[in-house]
N, C-alpha and C. Protein backbone atom coordinates (compact mmCIF):
# COMPACT_ATOMS: atom_id res chain seq x y z
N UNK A 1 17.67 9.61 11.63
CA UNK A 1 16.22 9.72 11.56
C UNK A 1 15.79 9.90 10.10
N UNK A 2 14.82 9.14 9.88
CA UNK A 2 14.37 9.40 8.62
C UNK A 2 13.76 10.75 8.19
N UNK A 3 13.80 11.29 7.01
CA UNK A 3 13.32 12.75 6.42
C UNK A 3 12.20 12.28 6.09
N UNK A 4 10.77 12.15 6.75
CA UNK A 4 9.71 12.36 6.80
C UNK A 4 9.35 14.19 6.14
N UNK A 5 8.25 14.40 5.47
CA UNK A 5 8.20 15.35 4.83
C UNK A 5 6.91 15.83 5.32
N UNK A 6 6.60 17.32 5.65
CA UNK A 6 4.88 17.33 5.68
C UNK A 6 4.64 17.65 4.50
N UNK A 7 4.91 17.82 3.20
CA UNK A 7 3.88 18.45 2.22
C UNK A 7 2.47 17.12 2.20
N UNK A 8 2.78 16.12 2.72
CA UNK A 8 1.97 15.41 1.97
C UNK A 8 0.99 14.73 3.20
N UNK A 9 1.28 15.68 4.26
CA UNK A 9 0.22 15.04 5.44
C UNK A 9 -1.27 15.49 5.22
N UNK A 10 -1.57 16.32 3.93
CA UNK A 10 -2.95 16.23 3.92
C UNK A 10 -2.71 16.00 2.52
N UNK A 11 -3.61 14.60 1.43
CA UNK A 11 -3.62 14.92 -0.07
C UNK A 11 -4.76 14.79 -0.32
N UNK A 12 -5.44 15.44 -1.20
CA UNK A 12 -6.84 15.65 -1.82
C UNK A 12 -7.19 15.89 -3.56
N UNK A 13 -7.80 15.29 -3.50
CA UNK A 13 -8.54 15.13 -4.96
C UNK A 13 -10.52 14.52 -4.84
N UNK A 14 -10.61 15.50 -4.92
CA UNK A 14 -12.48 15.58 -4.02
C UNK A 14 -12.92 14.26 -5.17
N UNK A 15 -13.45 13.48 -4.19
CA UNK A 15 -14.18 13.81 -3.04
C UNK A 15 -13.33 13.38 -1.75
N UNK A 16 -11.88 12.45 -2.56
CA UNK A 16 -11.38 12.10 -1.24
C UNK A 16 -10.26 12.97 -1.08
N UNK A 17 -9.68 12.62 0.28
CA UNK A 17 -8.57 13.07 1.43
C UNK A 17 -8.05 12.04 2.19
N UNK A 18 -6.35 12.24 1.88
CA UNK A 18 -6.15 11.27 2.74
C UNK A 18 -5.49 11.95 3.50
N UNK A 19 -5.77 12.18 5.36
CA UNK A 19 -5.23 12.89 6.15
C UNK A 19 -4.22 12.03 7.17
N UNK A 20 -3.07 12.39 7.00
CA UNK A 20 -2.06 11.76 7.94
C UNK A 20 -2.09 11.45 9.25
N UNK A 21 -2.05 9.73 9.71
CA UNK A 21 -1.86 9.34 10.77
C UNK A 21 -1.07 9.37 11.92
N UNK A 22 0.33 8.94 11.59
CA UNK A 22 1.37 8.02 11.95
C UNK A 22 2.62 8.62 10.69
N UNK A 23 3.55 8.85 11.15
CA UNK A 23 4.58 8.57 10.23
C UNK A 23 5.33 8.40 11.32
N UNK A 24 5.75 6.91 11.01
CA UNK A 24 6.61 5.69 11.40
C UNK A 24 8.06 5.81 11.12
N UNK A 25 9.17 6.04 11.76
CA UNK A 25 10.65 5.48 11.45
C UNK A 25 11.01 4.32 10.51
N UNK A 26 10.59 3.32 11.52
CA UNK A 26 10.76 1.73 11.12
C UNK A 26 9.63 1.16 11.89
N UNK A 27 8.80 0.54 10.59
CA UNK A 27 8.01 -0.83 10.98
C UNK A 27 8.56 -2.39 11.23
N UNK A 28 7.62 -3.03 11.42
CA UNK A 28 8.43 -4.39 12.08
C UNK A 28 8.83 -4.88 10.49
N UNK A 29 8.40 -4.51 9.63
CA UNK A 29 9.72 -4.68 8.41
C UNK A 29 10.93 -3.56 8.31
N UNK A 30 11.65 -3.09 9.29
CA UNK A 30 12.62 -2.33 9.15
C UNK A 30 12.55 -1.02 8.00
N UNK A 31 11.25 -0.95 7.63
CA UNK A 31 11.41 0.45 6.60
C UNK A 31 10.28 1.08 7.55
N UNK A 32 10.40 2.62 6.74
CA UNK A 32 9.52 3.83 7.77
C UNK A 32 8.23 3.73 6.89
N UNK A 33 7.27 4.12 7.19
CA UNK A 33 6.10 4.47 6.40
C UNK A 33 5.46 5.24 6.70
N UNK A 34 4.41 5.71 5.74
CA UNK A 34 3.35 7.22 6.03
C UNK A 34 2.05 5.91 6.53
N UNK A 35 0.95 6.63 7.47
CA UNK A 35 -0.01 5.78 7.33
C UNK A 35 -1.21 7.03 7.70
N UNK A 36 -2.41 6.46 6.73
CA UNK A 36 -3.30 7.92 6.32
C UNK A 36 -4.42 7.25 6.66
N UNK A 37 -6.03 8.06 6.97
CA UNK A 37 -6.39 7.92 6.92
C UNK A 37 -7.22 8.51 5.41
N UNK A 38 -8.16 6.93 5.20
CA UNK A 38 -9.00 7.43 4.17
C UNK A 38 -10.78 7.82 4.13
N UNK A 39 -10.46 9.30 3.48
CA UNK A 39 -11.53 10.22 3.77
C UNK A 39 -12.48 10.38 2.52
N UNK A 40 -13.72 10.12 2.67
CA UNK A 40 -14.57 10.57 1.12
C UNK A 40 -15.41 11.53 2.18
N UNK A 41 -15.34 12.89 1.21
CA UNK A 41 -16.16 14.27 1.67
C UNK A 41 -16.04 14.37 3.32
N UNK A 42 -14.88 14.15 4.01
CA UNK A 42 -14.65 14.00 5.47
C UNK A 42 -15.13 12.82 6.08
N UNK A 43 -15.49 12.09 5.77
CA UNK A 43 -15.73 10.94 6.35
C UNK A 43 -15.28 9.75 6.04
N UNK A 44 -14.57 8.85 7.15
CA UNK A 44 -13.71 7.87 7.33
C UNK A 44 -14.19 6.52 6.56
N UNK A 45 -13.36 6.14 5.58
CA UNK A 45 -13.78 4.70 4.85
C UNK A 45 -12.82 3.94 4.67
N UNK A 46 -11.67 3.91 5.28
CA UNK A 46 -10.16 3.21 5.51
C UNK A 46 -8.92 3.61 5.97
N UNK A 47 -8.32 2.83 5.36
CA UNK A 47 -6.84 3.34 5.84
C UNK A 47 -5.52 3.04 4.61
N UNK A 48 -4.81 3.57 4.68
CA UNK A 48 -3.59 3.55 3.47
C UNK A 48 -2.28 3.60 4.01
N UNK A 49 -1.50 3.08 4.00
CA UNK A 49 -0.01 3.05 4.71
C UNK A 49 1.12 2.93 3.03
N UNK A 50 2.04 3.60 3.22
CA UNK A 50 3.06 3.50 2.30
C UNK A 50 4.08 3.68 2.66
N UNK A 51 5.11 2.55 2.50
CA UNK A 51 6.40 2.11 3.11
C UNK A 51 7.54 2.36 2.16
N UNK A 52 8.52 3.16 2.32
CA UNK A 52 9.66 3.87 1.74
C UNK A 52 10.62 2.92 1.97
N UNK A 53 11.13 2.51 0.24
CA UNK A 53 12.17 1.75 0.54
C UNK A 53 11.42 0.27 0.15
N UNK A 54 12.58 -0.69 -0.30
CA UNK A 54 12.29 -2.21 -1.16
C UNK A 54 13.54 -2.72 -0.07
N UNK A 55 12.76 -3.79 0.73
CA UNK A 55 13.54 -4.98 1.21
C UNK A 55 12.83 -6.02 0.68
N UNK A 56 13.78 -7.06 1.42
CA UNK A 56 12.88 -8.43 1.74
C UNK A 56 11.80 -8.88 1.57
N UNK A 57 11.29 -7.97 3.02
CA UNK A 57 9.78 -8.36 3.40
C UNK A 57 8.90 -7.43 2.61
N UNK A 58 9.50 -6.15 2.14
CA UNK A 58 8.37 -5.83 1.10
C UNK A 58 7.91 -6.12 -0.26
N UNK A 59 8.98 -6.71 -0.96
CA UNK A 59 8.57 -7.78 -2.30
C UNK A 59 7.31 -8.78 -1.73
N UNK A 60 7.34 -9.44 -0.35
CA UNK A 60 5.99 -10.03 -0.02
C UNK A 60 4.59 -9.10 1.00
N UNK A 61 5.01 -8.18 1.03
CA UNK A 61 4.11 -7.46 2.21
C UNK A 61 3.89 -6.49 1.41
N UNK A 62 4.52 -5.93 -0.06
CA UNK A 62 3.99 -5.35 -0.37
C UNK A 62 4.13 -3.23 -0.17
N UNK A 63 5.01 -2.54 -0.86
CA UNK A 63 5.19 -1.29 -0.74
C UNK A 63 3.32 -0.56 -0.01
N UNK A 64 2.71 -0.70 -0.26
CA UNK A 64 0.86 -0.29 -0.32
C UNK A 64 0.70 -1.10 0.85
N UNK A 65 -0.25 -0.97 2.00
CA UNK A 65 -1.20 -1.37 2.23
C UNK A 65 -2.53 -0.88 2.57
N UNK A 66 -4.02 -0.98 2.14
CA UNK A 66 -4.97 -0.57 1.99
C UNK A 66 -6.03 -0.96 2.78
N UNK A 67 -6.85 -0.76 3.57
CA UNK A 67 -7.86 -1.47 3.74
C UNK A 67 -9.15 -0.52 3.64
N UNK A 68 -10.56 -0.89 3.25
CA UNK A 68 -11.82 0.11 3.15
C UNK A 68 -12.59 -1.03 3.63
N UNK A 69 -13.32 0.10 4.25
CA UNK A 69 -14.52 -0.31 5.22
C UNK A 69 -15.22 -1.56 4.74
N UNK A 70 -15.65 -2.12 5.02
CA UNK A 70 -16.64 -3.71 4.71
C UNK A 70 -17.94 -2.92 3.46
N UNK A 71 -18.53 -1.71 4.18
CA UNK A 71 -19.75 -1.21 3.89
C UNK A 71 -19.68 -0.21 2.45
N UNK A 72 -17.96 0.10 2.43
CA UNK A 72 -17.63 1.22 1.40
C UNK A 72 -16.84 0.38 0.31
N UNK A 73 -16.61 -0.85 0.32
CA UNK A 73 -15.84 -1.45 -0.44
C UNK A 73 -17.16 -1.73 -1.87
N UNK A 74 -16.33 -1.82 -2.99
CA UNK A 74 -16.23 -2.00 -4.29
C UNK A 74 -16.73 -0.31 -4.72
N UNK A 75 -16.20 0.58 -4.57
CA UNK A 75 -16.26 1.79 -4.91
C UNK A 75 -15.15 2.67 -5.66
N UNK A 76 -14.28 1.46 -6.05
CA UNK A 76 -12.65 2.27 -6.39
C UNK A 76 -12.00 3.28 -5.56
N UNK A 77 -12.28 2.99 -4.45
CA UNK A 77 -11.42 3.46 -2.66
C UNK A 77 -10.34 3.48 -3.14
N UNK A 78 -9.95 1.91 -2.56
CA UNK A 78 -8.33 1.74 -2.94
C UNK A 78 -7.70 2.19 -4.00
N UNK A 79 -8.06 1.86 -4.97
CA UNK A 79 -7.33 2.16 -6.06
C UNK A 79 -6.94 3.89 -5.85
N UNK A 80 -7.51 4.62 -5.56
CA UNK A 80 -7.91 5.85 -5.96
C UNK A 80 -7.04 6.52 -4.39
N UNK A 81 -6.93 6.23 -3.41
CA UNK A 81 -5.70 6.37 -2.48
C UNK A 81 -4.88 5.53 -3.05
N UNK A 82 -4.60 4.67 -3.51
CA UNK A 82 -3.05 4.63 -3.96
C UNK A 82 -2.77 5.74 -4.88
N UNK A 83 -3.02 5.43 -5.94
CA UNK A 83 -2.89 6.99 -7.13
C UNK A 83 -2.46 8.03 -6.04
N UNK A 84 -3.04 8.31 -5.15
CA UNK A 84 -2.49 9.29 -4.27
C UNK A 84 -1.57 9.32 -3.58
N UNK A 85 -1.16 8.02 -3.01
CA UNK A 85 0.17 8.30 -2.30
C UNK A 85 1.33 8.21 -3.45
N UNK A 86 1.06 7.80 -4.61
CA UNK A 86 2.64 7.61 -5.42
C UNK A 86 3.58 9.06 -5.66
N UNK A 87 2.56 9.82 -5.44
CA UNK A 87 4.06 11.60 -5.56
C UNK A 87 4.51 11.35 -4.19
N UNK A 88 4.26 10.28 -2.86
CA UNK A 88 5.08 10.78 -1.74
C UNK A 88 5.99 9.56 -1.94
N UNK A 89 5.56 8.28 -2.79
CA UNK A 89 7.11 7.26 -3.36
C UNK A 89 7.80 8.22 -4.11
N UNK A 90 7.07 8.84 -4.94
CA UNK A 90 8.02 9.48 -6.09
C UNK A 90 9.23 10.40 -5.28
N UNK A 91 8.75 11.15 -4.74
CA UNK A 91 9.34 12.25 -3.33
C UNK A 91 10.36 11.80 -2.81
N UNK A 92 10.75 10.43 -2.57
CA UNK A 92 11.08 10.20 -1.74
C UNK A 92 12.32 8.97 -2.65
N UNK A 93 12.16 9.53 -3.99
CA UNK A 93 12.87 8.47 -4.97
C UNK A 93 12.77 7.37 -5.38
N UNK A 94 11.92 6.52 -5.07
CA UNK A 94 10.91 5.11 -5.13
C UNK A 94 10.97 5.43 -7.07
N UNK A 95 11.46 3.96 -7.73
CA UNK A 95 11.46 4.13 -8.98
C UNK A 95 10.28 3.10 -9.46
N UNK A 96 9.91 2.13 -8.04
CA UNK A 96 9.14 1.29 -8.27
C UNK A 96 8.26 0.70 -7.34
N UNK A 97 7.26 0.39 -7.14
CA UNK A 97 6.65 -0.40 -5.96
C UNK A 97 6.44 -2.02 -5.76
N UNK A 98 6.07 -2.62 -4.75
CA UNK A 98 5.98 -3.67 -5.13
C UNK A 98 4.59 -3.65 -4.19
N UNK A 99 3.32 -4.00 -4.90
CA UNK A 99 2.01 -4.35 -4.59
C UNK A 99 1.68 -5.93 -4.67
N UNK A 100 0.98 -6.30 -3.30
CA UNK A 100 0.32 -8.17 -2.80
C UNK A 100 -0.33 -8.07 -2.47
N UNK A 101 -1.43 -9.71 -2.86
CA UNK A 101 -2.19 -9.70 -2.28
C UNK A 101 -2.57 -11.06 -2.22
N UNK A 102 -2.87 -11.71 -1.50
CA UNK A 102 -3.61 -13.14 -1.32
C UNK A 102 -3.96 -13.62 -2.99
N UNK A 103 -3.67 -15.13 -3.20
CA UNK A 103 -3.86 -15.06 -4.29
C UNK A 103 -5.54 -15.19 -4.75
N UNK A 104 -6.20 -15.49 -3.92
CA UNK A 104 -7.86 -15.04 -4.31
C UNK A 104 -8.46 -14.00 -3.55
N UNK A 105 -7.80 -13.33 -3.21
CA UNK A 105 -8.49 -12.09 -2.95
C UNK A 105 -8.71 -11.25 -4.56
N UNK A 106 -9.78 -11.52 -5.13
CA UNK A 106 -9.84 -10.98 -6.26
C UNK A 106 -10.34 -9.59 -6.29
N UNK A 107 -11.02 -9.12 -5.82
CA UNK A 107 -10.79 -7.26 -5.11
C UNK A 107 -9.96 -6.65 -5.57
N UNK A 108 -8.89 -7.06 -4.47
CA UNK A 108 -7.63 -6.83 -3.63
C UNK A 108 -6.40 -6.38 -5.38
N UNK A 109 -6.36 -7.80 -6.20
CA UNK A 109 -5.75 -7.95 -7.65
C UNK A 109 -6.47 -7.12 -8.68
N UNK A 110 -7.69 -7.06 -8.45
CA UNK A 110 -8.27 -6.20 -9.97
C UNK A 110 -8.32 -4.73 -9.31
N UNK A 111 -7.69 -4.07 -8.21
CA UNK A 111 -6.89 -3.29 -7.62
C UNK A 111 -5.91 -2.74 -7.84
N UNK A 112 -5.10 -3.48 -8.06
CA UNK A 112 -3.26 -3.86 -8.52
C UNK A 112 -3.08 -3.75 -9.79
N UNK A 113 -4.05 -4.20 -10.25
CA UNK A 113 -3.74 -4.36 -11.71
C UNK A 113 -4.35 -3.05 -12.24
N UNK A 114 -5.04 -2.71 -11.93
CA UNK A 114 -6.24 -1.04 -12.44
C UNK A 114 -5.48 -0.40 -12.17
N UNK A 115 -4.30 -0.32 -11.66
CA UNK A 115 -3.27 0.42 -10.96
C UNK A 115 -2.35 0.81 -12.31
N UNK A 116 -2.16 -0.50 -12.72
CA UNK A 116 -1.30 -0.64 -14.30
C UNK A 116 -0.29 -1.83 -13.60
N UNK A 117 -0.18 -2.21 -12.73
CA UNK A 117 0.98 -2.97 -12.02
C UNK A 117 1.20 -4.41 -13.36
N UNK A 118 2.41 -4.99 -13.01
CA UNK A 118 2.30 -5.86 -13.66
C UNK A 118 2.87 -7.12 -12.72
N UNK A 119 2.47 -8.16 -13.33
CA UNK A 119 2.15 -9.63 -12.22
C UNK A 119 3.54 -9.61 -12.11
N UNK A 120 4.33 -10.49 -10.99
CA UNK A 120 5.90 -10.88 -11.20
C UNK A 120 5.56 -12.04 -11.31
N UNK A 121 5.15 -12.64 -9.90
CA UNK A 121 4.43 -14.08 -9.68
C UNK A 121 3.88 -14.46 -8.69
N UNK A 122 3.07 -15.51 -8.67
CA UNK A 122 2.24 -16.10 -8.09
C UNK A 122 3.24 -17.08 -7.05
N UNK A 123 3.38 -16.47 -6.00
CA UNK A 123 4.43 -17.42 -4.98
C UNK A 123 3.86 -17.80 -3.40
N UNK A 124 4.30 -19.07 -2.75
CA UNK A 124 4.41 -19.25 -1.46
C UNK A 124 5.14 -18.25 -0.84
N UNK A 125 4.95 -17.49 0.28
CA UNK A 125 6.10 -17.10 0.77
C UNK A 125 7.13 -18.00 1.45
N UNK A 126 8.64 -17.27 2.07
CA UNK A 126 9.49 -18.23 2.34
C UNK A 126 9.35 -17.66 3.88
N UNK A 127 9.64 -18.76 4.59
CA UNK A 127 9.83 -18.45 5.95
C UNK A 127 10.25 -17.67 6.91
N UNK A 128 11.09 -17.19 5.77
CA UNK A 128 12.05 -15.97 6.85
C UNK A 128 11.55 -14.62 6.62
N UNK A 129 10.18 -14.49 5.85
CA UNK A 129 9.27 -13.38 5.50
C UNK A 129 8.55 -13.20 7.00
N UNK A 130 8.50 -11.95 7.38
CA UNK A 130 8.22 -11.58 8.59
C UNK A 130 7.16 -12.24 9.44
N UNK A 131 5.77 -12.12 8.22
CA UNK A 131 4.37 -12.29 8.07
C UNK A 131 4.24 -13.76 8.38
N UNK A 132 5.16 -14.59 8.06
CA UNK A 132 4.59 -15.77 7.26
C UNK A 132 3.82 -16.48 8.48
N UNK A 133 2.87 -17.33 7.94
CA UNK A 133 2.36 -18.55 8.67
C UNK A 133 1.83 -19.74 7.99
N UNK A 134 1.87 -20.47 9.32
CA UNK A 134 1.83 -21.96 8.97
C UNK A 134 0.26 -21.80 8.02
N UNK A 135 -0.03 -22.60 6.96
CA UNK A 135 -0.82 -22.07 6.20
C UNK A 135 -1.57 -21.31 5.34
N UNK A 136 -0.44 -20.21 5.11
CA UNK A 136 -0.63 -19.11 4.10
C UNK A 136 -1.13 -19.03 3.40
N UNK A 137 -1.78 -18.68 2.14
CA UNK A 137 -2.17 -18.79 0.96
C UNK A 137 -0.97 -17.68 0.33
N UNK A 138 -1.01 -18.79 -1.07
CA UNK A 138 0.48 -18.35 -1.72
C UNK A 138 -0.41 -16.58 -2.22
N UNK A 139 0.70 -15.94 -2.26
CA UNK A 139 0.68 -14.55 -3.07
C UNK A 139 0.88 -14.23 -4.18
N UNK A 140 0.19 -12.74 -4.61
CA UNK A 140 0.23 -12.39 -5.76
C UNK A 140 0.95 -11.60 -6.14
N UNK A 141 2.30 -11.57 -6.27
CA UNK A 141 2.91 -10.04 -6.23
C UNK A 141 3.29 -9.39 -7.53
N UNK A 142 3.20 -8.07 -7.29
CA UNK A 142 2.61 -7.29 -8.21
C UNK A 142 4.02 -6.55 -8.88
N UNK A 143 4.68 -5.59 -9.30
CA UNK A 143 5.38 -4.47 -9.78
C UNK A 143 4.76 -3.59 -10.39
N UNK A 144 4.93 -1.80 -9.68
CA UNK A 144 4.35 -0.77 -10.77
C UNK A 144 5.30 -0.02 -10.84
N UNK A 145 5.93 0.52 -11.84
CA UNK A 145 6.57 1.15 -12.56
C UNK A 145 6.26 2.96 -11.98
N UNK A 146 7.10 3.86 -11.26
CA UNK A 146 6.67 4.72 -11.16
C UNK A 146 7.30 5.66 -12.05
């Protein structure tokens, strides 16, 4: 069983909180992850998941995934829950992440990059990537240095 930890089922830096969902064993990419909800002044504006551990499918899927509300987006959400989950990569020995995103999801990249991440490359995925589908749009994948 994986060593899931509670110090980090509630993290805060006002106005947000990200309060713990789910902590997962193994996702359908074979690693465990935390998955949080995201809170400004108690109230719900997304979600944040962070997956322990570099395979395969996370060089394309990505260590992070983020999503904020339709209505709360361009507010530096995301960015600002990630910053938060990296002491539970760090915790957990993570020397590095790997952050994606569609390659025009431009949001999503000036995200990644505000992060400090740096580009690897701009790729198709390959087939045997969990996610993939017929028609993808190639990805952006990212590296941040923790």
């Amino acid at each position: 069983m994986f060593p899931f930890t509670d110090q980090f089922d509630r993290i805060a830096s006002d106005p947000m909180t990200l309060q713990i969902i789910e902590k997962n064993p193994a996702g359908v990419d074979g690693l465990p992850f935390y998955y949080y909800d995201i809170l400004i002044n108690g109230a719900p504006v997304g979600k944040i998941s962070l997956r322990i551990g570099v395979n395969f499918h996370t060089y394309y899927n990505g260590s992070i995934g983020y999503e904020v509300d339709e209505l709360c987006r361009g507010r530096g959400y995301a960015r600002a829950a990630c910053r938060l989950v990296l002491p539970v990569a760090r915790h957990h020995g993570m020397t590095h992440l790997y952050l994606t995103c569609a390659e025009s999801n431009i949001p999503s990249f000036h995200t990644i990059e505000g992060l400090g991440a740096e580009l690897v490359e701009i790729c198709q995925v390959p087939r045997e990537y969990f996610a993939w589908r017929a028609g993808m749009e190639r990805q952006r994948i990212y590296r941040l240095a923790l």
